[in-house]
PDB file of N, CA and C in Angstrom:
ATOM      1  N   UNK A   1      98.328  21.886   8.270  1.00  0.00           N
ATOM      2  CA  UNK A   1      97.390  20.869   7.841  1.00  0.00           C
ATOM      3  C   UNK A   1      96.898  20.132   9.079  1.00  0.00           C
ATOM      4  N   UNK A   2      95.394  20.178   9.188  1.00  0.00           N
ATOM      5  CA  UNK A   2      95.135  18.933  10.241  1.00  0.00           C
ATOM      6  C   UNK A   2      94.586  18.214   9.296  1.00  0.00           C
ATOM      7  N   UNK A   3      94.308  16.925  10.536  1.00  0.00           N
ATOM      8  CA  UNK A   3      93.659  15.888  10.342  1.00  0.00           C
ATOM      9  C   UNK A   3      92.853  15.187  10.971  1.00  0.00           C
ATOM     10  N   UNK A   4      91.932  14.474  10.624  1.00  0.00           N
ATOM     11  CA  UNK A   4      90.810  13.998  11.650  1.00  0.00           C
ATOM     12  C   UNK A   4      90.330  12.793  11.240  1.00  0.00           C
ATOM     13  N   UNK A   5      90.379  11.794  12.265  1.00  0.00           N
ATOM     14  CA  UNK A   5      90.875  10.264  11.637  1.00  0.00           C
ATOM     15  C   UNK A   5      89.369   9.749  12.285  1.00  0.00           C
ATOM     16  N   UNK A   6      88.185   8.954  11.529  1.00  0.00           N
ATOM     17  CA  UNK A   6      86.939   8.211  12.743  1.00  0.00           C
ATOM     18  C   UNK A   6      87.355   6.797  11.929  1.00  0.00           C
ATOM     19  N   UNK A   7      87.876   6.184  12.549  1.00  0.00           N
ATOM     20  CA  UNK A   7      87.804   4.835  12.146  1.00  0.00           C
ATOM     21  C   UNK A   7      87.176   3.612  13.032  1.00  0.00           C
ATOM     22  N   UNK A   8      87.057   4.266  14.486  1.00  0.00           N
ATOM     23  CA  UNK A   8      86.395   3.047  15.163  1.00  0.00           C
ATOM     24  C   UNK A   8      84.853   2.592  14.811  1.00  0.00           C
ATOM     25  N   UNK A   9      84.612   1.362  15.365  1.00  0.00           N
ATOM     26  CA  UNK A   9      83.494   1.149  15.383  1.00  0.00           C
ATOM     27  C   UNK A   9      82.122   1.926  15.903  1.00  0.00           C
ATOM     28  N   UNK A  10      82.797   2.201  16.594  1.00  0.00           N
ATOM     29  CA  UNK A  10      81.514   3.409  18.020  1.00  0.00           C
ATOM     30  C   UNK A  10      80.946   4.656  16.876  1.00  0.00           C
ATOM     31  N   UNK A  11      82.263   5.088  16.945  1.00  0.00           N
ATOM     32  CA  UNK A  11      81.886   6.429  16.150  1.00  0.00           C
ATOM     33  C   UNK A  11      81.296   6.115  14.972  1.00  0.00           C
ATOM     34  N   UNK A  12      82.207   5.876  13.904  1.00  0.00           N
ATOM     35  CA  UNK A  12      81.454   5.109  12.366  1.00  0.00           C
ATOM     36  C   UNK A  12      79.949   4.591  12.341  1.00  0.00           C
ATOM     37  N   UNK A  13      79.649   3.741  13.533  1.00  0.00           N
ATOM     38  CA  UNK A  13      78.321   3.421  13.533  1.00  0.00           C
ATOM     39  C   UNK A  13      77.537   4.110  13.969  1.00  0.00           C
ATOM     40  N   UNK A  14      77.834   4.905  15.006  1.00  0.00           N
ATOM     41  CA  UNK A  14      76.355   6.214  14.912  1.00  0.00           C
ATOM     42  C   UNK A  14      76.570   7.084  13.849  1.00  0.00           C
ATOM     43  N   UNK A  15      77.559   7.523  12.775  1.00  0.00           N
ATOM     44  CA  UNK A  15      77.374   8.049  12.205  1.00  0.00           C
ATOM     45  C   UNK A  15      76.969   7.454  10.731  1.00  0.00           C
ATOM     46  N   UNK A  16      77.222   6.115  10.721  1.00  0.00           N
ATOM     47  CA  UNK A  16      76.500   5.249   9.728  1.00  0.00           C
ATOM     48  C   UNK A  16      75.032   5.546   9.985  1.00  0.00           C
ATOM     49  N   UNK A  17      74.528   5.013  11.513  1.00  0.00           N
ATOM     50  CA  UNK A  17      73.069   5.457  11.380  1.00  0.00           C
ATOM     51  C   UNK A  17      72.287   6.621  11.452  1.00  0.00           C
ATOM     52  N   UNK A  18      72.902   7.837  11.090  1.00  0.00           N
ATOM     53  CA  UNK A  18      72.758   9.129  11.082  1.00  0.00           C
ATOM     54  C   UNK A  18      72.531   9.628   9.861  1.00  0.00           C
ATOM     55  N   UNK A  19      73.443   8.848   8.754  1.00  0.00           N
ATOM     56  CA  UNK A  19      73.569   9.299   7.092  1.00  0.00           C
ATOM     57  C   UNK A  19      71.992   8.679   6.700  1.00  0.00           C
ATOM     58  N   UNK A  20      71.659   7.471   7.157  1.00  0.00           N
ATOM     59  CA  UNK A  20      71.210   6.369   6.630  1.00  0.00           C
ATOM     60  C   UNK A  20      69.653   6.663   6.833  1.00  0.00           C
ATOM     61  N   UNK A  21      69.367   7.411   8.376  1.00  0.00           N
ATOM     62  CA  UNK A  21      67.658   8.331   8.428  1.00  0.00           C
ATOM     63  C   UNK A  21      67.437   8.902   7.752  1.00  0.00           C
ATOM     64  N   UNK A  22      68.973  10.376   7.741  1.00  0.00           N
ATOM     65  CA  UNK A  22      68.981  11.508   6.822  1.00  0.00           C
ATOM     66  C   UNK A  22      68.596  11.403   5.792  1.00  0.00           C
ATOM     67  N   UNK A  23      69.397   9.952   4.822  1.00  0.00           N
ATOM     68  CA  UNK A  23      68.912   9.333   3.647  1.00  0.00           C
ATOM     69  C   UNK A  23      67.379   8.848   3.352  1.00  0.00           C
ATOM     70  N   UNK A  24      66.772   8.504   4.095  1.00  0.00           N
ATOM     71  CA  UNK A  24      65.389   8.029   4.180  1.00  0.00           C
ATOM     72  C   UNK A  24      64.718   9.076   4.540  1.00  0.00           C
ATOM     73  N   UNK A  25      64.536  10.010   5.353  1.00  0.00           N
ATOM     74  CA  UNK A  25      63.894  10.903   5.626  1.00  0.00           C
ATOM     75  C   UNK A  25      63.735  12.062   4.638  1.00  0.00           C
ATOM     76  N   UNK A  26      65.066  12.440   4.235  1.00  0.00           N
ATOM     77  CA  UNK A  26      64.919  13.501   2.607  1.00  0.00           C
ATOM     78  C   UNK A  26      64.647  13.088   1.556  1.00  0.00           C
ATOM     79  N   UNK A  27      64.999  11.873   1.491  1.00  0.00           N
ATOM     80  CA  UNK A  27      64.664  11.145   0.006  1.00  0.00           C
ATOM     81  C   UNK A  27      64.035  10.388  -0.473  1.00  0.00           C
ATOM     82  N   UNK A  28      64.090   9.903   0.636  1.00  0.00           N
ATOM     83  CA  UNK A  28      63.284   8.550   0.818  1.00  0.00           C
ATOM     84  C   UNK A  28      63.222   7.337   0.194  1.00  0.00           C
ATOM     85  N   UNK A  29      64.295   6.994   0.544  1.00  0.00           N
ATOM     86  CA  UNK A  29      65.535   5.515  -0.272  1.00  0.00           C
ATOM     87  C   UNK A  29      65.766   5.073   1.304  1.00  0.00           C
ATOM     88  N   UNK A  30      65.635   3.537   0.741  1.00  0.00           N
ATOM     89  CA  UNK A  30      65.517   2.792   2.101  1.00  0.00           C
ATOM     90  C   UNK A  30      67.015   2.432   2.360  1.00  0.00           C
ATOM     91  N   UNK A  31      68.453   2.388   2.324  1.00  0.00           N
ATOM     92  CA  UNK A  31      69.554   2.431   2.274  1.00  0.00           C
ATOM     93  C   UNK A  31      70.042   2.024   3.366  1.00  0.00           C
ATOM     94  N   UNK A  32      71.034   0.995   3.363  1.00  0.00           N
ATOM     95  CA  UNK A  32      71.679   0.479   4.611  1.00  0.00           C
ATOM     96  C   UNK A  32      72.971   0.932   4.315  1.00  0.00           C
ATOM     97  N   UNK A  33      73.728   1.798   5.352  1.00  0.00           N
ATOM     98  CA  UNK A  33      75.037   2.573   5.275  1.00  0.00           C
ATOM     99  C   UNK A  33      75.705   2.090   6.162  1.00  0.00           C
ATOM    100  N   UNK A  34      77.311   1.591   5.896  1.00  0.00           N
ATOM    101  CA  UNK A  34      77.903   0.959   6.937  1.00  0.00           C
ATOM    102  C   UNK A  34      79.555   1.795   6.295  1.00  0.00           C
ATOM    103  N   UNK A  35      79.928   3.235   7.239  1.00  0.00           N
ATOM    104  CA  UNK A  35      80.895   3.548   6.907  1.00  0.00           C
ATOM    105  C   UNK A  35      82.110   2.549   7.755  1.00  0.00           C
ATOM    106  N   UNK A  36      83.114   2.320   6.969  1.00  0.00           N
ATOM    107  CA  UNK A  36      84.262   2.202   7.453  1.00  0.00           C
ATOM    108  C   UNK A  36      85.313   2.907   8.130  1.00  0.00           C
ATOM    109  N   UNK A  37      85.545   4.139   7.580  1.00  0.00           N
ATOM    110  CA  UNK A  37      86.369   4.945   7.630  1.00  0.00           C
ATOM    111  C   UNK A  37      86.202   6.598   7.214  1.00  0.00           C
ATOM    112  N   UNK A  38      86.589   7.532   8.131  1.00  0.00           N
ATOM    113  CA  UNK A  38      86.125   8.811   7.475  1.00  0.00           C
ATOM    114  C   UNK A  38      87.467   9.393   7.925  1.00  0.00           C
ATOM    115  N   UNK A  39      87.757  10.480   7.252  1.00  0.00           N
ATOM    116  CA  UNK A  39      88.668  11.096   6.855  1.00  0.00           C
ATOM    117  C   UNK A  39      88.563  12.711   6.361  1.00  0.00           C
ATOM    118  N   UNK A  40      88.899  13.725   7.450  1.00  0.00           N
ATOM    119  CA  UNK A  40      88.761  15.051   7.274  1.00  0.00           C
ATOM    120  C   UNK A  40      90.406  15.964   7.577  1.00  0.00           C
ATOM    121  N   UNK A  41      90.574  15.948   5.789  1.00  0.00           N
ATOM    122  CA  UNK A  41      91.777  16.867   5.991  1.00  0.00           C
ATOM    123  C   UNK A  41      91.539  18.392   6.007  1.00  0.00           C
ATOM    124  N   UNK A  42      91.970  19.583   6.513  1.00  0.00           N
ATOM    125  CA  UNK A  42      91.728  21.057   6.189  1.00  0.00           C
ATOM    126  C   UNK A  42      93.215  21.402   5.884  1.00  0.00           C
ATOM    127  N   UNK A  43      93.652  22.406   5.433  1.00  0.00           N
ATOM    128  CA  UNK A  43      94.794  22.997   4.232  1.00  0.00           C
ATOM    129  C   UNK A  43      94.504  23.918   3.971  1.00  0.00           C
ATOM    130  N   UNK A  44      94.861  25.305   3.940  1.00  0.00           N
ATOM    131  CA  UNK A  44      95.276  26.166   3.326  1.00  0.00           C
ATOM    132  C   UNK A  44      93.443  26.799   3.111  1.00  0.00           C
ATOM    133  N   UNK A  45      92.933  26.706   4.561  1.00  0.00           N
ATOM    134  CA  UNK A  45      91.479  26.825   4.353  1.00  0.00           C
ATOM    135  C   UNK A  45      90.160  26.173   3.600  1.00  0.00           C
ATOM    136  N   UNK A  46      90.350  24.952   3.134  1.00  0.00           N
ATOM    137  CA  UNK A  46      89.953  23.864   2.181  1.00  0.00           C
ATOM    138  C   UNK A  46      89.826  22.475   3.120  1.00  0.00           C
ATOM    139  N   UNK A  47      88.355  22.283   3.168  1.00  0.00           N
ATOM    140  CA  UNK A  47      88.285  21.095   3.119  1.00  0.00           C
ATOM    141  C   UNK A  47      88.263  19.783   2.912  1.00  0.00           C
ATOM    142  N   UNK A  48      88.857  18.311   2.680  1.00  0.00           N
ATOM    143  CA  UNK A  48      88.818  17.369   2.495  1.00  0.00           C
ATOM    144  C   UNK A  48      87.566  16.738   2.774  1.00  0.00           C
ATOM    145  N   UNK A  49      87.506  15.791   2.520  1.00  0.00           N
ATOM    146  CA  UNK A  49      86.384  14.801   3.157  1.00  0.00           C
ATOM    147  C   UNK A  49      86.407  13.283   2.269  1.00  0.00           C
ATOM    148  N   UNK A  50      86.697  12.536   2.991  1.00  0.00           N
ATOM    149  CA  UNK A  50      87.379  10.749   2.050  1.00  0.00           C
ATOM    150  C   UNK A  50      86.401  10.016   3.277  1.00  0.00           C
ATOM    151  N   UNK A  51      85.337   9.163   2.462  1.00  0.00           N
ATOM    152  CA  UNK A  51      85.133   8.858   2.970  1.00  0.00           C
ATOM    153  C   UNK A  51      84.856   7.168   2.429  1.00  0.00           C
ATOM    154  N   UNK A  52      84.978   6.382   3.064  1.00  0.00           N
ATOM    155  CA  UNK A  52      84.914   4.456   2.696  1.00  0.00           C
ATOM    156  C   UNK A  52      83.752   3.886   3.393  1.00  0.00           C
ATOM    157  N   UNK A  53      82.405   3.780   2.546  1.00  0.00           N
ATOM    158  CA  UNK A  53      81.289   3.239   2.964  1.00  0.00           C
ATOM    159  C   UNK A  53      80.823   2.241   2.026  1.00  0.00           C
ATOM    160  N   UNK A  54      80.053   1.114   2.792  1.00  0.00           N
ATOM    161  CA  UNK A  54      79.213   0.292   1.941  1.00  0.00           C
ATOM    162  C   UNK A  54      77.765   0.628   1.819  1.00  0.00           C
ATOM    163  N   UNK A  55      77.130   0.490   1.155  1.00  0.00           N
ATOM    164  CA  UNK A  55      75.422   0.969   1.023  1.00  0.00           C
ATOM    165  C   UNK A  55      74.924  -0.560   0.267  1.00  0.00           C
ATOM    166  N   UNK A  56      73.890  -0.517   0.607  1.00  0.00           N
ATOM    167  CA  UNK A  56      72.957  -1.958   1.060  1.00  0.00           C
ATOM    168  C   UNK A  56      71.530  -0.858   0.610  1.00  0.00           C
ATOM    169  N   UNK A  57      71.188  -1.536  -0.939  1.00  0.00           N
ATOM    170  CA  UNK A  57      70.014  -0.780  -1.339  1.00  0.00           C
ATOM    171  C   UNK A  57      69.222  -1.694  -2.274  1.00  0.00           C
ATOM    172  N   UNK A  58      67.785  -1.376  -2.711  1.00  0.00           N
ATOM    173  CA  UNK A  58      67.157  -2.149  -3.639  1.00  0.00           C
ATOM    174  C   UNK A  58      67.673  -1.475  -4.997  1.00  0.00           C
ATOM    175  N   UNK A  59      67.759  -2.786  -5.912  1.00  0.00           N
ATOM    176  CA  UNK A  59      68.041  -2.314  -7.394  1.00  0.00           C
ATOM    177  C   UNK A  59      67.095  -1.109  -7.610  1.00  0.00           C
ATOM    178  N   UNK A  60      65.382  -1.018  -7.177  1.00  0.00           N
ATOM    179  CA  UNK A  60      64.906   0.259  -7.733  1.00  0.00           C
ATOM    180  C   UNK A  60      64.986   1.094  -7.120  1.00  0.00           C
ATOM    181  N   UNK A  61      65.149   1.190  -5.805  1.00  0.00           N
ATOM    182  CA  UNK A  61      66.125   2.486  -5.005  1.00  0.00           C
ATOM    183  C   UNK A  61      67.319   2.658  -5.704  1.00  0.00           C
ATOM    184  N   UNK A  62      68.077   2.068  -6.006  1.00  0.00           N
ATOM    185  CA  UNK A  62      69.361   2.445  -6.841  1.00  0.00           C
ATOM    186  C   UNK A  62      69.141   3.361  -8.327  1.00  0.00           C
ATOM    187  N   UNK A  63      68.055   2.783  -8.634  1.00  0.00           N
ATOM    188  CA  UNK A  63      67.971   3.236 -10.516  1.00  0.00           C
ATOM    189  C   UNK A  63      67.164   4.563  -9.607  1.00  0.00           C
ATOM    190  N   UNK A  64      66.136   4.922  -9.186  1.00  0.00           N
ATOM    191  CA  UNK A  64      66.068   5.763  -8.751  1.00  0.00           C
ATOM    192  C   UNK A  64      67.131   7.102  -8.304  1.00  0.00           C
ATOM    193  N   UNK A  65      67.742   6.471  -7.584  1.00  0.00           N
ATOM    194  CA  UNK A  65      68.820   7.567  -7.031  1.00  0.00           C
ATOM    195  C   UNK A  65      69.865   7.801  -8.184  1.00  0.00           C
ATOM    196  N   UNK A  66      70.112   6.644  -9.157  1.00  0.00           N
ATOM    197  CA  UNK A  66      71.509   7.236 -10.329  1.00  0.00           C
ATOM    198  C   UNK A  66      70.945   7.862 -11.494  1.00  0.00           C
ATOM    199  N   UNK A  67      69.212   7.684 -11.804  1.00  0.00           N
ATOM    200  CA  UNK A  67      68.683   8.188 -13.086  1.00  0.00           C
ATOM    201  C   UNK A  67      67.338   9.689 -12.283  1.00  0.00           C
ATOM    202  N   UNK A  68      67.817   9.963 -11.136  1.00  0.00           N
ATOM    203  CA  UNK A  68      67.341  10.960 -10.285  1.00  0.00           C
ATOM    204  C   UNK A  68      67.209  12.446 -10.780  1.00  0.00           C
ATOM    205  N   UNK A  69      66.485  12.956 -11.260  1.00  0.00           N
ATOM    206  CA  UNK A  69      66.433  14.244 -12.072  1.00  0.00           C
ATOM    207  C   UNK A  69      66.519  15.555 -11.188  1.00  0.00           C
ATOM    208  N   UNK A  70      67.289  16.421 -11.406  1.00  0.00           N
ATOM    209  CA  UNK A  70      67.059  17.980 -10.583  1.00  0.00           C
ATOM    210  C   UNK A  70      67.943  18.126  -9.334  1.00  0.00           C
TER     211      UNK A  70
END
């Protein structure tokens, strides 16, 4: 089993602002992403992935993205 721990600030935040273009650029939801913590276990050829983020969005970006069809 490994493991792969990003909990600092450095890392988390470029990869906060990495999710957060990706997010705007494919979808186009204006979304403020502020991960905390990421977490990548592998096992027995299987990936994990735990991840602890806050998102910072408009109520109609939200109803958008949870009532999102296809």
């Amino acid at each position: 089993m490994d493991i792969m721990k990003f909990d600092s600030a450095f890392s988390t935040g470029i990869i906060s602002k990495l999710f957060g273009r990706t997010i705007r650029k494919k979808l186009g939801y204006d979304i403020d992403i502020s991960i905390n913590n990421i977490v990548v276990t592998t096992n027995d050829g299987r990936v994990k992935v735990h991840l602890d983020l806050d998102a910072d969005m408009s109520q109609e970006d939200f109803k958008k993205l949870i009532f999102k069809k296809g």
